[in-house]
N, C-alpha and C. Protein backbone atom coordinates (compact mmCIF):
# COMPACT_ATOMS: atom_id res chain seq x y z
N UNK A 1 -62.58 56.90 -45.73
CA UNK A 1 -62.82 57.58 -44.48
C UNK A 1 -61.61 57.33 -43.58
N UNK A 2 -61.06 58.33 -42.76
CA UNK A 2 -59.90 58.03 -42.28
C UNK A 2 -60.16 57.41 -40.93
N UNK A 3 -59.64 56.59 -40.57
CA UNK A 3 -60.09 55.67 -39.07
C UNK A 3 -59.12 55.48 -38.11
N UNK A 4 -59.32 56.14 -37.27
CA UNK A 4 -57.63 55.88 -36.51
C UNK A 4 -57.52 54.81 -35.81
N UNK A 5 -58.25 53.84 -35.48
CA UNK A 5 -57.92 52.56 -34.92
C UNK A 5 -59.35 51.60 -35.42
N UNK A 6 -59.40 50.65 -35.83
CA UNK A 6 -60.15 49.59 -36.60
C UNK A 6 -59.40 48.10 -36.00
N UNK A 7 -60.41 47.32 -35.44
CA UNK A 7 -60.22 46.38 -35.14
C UNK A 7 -61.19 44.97 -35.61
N UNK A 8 -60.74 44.18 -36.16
CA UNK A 8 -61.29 42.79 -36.85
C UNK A 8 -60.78 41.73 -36.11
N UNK A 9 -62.00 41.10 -35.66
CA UNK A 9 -61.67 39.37 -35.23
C UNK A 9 -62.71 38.23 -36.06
N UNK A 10 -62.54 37.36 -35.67
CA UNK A 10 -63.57 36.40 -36.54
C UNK A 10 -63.28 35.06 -36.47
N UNK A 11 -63.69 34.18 -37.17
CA UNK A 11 -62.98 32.79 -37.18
C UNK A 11 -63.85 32.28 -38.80
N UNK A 12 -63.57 31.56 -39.56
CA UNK A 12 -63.50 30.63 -40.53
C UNK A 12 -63.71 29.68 -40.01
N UNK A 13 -64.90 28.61 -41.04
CA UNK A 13 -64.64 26.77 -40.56
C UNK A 13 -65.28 26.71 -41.89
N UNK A 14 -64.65 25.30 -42.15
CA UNK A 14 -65.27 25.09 -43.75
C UNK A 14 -64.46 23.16 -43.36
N UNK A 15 -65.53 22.43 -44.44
CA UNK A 15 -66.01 21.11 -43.69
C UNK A 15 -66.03 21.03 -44.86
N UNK A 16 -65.69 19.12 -45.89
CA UNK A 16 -65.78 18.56 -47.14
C UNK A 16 -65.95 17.33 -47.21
N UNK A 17 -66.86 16.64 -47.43
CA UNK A 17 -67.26 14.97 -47.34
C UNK A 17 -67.45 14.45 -48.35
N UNK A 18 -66.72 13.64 -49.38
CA UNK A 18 -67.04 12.65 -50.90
C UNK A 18 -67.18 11.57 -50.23
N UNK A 19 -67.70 11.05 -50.76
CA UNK A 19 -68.75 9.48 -50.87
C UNK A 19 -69.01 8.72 -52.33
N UNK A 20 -68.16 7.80 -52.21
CA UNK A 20 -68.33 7.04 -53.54
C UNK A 20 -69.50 6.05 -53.42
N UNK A 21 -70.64 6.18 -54.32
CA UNK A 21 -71.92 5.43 -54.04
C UNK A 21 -71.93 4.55 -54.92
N UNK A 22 -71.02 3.54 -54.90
CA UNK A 22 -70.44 2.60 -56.17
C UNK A 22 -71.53 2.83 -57.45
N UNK A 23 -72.34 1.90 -58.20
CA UNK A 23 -72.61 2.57 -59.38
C UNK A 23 -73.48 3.38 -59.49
N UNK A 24 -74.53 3.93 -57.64
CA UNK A 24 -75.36 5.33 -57.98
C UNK A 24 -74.22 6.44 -58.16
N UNK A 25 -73.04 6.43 -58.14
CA UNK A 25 -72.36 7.85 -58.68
C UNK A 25 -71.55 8.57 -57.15
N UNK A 26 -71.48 9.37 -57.03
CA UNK A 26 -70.76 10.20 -55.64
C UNK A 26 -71.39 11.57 -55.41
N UNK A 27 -71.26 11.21 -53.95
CA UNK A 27 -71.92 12.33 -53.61
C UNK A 27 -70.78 13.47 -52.83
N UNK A 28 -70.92 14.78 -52.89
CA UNK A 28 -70.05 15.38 -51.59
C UNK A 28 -71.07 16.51 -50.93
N UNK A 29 -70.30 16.63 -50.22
CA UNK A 29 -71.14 17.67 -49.09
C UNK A 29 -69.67 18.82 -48.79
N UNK A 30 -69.98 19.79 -48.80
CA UNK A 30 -69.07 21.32 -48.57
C UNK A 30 -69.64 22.59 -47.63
N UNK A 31 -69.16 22.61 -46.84
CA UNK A 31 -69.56 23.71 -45.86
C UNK A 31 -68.71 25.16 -45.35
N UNK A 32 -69.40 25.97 -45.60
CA UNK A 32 -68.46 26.63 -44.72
C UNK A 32 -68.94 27.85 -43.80
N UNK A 33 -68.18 28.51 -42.91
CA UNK A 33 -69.30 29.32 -42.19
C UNK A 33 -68.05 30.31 -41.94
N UNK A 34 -68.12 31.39 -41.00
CA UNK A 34 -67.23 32.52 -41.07
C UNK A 34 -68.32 33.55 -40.12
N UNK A 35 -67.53 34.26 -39.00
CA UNK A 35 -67.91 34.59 -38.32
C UNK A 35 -67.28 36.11 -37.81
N UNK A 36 -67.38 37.37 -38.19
CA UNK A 36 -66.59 38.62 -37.28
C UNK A 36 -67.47 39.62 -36.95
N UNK A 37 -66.51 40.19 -36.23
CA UNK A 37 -67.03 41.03 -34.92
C UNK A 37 -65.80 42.37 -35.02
N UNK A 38 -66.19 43.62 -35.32
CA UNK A 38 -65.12 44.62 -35.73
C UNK A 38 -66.21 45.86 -35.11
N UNK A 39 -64.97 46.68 -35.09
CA UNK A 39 -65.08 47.75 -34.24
C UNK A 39 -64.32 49.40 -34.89
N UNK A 40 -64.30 50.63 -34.69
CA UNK A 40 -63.90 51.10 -35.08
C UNK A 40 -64.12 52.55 -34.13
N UNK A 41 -62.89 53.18 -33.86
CA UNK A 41 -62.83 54.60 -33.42
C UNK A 41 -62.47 55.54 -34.45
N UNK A 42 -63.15 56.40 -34.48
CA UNK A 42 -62.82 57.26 -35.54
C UNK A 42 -61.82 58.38 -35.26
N UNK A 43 -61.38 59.01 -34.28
CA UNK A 43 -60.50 60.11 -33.67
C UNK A 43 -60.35 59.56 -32.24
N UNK A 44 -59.27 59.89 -31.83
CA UNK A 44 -58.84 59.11 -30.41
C UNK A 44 -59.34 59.72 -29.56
N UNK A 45 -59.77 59.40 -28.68
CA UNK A 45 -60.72 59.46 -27.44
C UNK A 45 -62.18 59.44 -27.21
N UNK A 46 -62.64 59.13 -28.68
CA UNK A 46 -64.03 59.02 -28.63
C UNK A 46 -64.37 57.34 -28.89
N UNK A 47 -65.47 56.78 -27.99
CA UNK A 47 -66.04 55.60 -27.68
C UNK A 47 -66.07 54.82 -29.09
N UNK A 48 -65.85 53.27 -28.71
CA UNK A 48 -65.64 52.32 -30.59
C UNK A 48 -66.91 52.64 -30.74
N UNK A 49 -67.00 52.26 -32.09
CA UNK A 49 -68.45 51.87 -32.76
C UNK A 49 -68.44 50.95 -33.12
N UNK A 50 -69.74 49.56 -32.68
CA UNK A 50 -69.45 48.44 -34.01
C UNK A 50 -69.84 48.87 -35.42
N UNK A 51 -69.21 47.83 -36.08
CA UNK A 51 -69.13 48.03 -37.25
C UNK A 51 -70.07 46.80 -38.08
N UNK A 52 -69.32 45.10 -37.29
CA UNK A 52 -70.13 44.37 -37.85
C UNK A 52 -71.35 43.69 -37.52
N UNK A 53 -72.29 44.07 -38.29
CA UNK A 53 -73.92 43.63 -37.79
C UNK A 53 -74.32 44.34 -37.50
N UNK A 54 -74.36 45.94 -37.92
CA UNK A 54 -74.82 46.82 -38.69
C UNK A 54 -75.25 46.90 -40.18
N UNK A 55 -76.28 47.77 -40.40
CA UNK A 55 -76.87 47.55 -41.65
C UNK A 55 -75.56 48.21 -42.71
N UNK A 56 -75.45 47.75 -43.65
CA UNK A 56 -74.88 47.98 -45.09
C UNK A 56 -73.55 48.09 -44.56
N UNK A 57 -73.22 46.85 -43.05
CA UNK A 57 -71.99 46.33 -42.88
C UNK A 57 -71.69 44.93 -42.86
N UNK A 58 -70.81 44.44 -42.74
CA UNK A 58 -70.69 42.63 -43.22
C UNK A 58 -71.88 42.27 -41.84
N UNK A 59 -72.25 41.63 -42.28
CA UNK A 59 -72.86 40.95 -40.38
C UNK A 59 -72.15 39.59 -39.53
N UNK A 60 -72.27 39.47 -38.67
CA UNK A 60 -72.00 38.75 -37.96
C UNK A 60 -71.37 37.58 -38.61
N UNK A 61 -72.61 36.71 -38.95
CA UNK A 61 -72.76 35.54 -39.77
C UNK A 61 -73.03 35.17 -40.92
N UNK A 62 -71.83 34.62 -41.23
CA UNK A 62 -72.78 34.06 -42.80
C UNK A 62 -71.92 32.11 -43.23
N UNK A 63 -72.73 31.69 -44.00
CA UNK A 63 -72.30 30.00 -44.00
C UNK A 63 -73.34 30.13 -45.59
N UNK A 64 -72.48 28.95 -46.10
CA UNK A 64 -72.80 28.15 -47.23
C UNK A 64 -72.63 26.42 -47.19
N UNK A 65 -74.07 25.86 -47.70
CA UNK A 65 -73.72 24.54 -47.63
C UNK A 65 -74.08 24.35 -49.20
N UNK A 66 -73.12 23.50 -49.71
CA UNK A 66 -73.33 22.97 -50.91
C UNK A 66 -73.11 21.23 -50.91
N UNK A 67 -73.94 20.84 -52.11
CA UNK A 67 -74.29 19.07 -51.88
C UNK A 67 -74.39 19.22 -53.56
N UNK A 68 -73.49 17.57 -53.63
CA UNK A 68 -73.24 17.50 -54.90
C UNK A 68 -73.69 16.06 -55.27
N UNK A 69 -74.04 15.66 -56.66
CA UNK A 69 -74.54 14.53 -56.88
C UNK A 69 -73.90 14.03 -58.09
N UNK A 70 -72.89 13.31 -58.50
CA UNK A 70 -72.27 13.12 -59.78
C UNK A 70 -72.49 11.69 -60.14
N UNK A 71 -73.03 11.18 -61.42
CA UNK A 71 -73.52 9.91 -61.50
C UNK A 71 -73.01 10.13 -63.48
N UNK A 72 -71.80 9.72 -63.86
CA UNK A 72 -71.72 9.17 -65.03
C UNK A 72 -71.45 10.92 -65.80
N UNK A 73 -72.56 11.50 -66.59
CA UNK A 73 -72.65 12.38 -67.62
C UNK A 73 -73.53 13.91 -66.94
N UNK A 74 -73.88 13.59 -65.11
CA UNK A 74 -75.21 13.99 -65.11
C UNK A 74 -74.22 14.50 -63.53
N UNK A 75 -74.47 16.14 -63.29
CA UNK A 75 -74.38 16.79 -62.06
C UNK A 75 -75.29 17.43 -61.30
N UNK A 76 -75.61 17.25 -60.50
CA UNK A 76 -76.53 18.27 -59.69
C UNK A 76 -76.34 18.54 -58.22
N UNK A 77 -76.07 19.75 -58.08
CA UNK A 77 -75.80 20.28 -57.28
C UNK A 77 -76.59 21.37 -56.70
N UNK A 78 -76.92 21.84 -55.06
CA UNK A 78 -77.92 22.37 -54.87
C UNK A 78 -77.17 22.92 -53.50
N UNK A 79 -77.08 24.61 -53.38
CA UNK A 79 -76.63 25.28 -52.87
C UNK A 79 -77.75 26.13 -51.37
N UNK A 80 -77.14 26.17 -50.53
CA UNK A 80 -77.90 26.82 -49.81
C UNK A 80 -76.99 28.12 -48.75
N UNK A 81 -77.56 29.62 -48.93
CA UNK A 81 -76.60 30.41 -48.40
C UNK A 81 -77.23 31.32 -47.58
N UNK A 82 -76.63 31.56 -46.49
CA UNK A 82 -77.03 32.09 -45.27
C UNK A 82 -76.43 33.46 -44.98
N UNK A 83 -77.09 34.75 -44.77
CA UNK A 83 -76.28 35.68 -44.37
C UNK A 83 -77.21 36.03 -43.27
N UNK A 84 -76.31 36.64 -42.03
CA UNK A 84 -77.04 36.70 -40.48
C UNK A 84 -78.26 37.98 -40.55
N UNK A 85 -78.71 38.38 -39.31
CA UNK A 85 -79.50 39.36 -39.63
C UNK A 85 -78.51 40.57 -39.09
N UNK A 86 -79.10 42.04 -39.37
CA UNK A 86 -78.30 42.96 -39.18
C UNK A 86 -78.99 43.59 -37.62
N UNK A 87 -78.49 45.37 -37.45
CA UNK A 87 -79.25 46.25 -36.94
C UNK A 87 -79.21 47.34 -37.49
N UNK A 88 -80.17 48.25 -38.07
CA UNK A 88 -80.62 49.43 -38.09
C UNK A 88 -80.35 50.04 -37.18
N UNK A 89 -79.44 50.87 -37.33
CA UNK A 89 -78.86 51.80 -36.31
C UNK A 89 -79.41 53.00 -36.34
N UNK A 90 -79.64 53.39 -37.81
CA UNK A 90 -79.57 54.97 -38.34
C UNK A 90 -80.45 55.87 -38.09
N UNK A 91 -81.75 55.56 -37.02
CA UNK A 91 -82.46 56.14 -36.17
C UNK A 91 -83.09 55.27 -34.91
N UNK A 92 -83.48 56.08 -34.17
CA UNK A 92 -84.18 55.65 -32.97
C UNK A 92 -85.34 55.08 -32.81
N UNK A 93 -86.14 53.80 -32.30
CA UNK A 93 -84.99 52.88 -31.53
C UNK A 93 -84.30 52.46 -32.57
N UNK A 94 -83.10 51.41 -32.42
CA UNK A 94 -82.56 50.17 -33.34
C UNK A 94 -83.78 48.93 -33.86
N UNK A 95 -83.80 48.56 -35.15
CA UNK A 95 -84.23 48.18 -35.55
C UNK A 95 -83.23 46.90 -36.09
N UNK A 96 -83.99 45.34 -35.91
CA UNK A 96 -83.43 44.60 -36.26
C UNK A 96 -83.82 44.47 -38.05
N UNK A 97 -83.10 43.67 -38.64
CA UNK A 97 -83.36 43.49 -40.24
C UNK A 97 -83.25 41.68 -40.08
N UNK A 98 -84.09 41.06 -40.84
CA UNK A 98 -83.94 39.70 -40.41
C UNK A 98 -82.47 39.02 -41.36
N UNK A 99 -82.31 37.80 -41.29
CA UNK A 99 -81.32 37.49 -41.73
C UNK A 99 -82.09 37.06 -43.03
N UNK A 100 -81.02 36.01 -44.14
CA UNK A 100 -81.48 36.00 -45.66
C UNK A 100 -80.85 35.08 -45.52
N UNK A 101 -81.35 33.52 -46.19
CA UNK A 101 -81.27 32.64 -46.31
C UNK A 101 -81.91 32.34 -48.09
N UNK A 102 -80.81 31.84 -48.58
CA UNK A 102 -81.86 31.54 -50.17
C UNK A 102 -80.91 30.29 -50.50
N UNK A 103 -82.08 29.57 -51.91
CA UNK A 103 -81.49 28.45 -52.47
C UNK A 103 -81.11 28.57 -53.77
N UNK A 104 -79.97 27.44 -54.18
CA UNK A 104 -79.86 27.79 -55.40
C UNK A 104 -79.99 26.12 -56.18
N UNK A 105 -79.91 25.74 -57.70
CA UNK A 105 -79.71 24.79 -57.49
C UNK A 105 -79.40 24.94 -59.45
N UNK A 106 -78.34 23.95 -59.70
CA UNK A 106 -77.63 23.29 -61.02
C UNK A 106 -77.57 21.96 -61.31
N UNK A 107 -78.46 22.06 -62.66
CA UNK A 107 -78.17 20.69 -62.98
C UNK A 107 -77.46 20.75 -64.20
N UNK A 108 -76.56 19.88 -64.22
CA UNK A 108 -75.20 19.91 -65.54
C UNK A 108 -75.28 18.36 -66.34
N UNK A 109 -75.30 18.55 -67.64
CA UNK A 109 -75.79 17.35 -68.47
C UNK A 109 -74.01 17.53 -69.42
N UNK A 110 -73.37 16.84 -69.52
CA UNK A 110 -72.46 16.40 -70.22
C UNK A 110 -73.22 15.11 -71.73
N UNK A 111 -72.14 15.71 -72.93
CA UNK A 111 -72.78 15.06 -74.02
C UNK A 111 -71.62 13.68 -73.86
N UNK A 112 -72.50 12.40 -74.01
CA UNK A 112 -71.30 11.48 -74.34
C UNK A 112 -71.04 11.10 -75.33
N UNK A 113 -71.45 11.38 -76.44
CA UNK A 113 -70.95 11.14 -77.88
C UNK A 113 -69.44 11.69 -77.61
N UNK A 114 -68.57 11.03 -79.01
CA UNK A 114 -67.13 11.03 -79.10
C UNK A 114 -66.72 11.86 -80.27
N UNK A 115 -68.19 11.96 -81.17
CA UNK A 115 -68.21 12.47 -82.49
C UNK A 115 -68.86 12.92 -82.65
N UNK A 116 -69.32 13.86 -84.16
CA UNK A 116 -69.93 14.26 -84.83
C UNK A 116 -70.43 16.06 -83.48
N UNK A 117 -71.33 16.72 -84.27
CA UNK A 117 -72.21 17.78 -83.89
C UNK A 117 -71.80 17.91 -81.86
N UNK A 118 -72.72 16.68 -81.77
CA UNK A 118 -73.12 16.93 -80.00
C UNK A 118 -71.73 16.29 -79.49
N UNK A 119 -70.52 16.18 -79.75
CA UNK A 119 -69.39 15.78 -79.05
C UNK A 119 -68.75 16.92 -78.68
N UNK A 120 -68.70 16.61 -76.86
CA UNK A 120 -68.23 17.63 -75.95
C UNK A 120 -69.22 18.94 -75.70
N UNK A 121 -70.21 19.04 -75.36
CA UNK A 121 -71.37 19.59 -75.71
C UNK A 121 -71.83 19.00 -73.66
N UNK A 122 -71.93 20.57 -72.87
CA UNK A 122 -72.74 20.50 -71.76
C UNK A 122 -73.56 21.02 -72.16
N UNK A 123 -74.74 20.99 -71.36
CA UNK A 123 -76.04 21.58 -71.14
C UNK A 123 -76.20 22.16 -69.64
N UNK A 124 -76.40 23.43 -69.23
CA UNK A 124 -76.23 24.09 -67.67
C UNK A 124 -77.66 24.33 -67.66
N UNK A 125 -78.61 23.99 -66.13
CA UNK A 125 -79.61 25.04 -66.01
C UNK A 125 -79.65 25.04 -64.44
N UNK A 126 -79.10 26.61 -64.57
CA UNK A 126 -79.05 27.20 -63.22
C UNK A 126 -80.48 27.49 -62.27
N UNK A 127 -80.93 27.75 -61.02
CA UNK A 127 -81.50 28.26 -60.91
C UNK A 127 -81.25 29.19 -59.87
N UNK A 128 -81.19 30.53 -59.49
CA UNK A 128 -80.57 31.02 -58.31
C UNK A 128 -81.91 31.26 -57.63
N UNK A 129 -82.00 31.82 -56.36
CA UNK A 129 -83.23 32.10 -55.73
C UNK A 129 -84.12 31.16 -55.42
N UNK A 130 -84.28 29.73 -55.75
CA UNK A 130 -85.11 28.72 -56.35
C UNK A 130 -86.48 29.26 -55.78
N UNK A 131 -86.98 30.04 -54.25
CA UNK A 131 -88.39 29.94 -53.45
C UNK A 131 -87.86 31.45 -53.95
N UNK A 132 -87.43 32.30 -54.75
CA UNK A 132 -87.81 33.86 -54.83
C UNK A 132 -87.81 34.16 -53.33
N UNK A 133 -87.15 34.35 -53.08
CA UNK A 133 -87.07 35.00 -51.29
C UNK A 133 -86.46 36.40 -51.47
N UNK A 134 -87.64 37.45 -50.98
CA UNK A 134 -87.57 38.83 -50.82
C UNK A 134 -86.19 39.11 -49.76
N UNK A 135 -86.04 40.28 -50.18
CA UNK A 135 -84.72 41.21 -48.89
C UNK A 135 -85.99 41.52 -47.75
N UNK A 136 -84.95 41.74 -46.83
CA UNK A 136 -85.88 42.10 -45.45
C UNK A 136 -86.08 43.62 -45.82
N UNK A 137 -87.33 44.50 -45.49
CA UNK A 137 -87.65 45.61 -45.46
C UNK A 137 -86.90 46.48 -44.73
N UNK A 138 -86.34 47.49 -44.81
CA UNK A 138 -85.74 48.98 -44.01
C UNK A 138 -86.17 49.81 -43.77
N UNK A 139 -86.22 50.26 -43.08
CA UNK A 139 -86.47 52.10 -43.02
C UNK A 139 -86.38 52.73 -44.02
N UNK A 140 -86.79 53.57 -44.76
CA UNK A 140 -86.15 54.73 -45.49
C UNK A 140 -87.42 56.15 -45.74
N UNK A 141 -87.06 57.11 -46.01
CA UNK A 141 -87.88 58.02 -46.50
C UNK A 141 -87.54 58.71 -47.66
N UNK A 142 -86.30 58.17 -48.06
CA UNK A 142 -85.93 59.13 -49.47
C UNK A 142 -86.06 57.69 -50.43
N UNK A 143 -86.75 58.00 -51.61
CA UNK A 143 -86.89 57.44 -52.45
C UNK A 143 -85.29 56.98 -53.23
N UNK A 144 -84.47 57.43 -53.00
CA UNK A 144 -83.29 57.87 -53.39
C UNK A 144 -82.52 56.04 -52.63
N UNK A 145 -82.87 56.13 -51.61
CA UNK A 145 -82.65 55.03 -50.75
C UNK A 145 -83.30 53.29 -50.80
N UNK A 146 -82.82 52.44 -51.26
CA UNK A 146 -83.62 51.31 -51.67
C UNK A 146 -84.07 51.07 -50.15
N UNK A 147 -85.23 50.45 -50.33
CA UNK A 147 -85.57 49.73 -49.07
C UNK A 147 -85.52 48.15 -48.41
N UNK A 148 -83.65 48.10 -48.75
CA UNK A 148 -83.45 46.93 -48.50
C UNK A 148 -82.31 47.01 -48.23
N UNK A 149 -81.29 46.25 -47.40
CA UNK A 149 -80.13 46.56 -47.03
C UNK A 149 -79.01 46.18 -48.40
N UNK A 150 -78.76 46.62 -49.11
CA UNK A 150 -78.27 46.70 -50.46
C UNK A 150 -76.59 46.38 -50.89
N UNK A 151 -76.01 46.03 -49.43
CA UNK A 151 -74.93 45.53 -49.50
C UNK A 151 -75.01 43.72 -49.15
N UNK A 152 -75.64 43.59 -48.04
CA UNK A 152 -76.35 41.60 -47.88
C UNK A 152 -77.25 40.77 -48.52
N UNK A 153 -78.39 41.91 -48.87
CA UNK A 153 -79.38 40.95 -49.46
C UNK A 153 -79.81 41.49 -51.05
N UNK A 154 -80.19 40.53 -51.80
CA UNK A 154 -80.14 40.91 -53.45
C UNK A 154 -81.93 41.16 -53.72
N UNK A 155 -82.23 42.17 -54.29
CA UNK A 155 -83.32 42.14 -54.53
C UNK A 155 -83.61 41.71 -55.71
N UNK A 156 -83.01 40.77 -56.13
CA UNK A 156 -83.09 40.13 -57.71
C UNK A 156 -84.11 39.03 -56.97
N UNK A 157 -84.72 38.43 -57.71
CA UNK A 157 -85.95 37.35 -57.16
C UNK A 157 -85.05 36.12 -57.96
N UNK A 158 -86.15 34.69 -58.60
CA UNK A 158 -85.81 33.79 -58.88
C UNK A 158 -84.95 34.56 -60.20
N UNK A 159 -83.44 33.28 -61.03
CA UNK A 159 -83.44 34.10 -62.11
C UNK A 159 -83.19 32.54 -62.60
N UNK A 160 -83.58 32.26 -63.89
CA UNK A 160 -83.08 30.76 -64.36
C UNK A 160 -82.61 30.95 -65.44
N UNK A 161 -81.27 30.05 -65.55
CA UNK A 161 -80.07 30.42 -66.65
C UNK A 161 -79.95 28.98 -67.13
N UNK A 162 -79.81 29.35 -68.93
CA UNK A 162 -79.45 27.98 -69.40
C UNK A 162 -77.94 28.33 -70.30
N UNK A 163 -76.79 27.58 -70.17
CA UNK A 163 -76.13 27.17 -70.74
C UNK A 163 -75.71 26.34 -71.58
N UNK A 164 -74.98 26.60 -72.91
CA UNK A 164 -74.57 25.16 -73.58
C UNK A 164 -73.35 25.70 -74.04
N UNK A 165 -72.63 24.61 -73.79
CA UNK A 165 -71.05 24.91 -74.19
C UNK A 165 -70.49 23.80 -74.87
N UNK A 166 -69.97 23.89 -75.98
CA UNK A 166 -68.91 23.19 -77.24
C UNK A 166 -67.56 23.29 -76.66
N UNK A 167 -67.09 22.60 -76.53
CA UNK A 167 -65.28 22.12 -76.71
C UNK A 167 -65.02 21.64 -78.00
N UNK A 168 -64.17 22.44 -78.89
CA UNK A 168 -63.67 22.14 -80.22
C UNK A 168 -62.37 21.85 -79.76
């Protein structure tokens, strides 16, 4: 779409804490958050439009905290991710969409054998979604149209993934 003037501001912060828990193992903590606000005129002389925090546009806010637990052969790590809420613009009145918050969480098993079969041998089991947390509901009347804002929030529910991986 051609845009004759587009404007982006925002700011980044992202935060990292290890902790050696002598023989319970180490812990870290990782954060980060990110914040913009954009605008856009489409032909010169007509009024901006926002852009962000609008529906099926970036929103406002979004942050990730991740926490890690490493003890010997054994990882677990447990994710938590935040995206802000939007507005429904696309009819009258504006309609807010709530924000989406979901968990995730990995636990990683390393083999310690040196030999034979199970040497070098992880074991992954993911879980994304962990509480299945729905997208916020939308407007729509065409079937054609999901009823969920389809660029922020995933309408995939819980999904649990197992991995195993060999190093030869």
């Amino acid at each position: 779409q051609n845009v004759a003037l587009q404007t982006v501001e925002g700011m980044d912060l992202s935060i990292s804490y290890t902790r050696e828990l002598d023989q319970d193992g180490q812990i870290s903590l990782k954060g980060s958050a990110s914040y913009i606000d954009s605008e856009r005129i489409v032909t010169e002389g007509m009024v901006p439009t926002k852009q962000a925090g609008i529906i099926f546009a970036p929103p406002h806010w979004r942050g990730r905290l991740l926490s890690t637990w490493e003890r010997g052969a054994i990882t677990l790590t447990a994710i938590a991710s935040y995206v802000g809420g939007t507005k429904d613009n696309r009819a009258a009145p504006t309609a807010k969409i709530a924000s989406f918050t979901s968990f995730d969480a990995v636990l990683k098993v390393r083999s310690t054998d040196k030999r034979g079969l199970l040497a070098n041998v992880e074991w992954t089991i993911g879980v994304e979604n962990l509480f299945n947390k729905k997208p916020a509901l939308i407007r729509t009347s065409l079937p054609s149209i999901p009823p969920y804002d389809s660029l922020n929030q995933s309408p995939v529910g819980r999904v649990v993934n197992l991995t195993i991986t060999k190093a030869w």
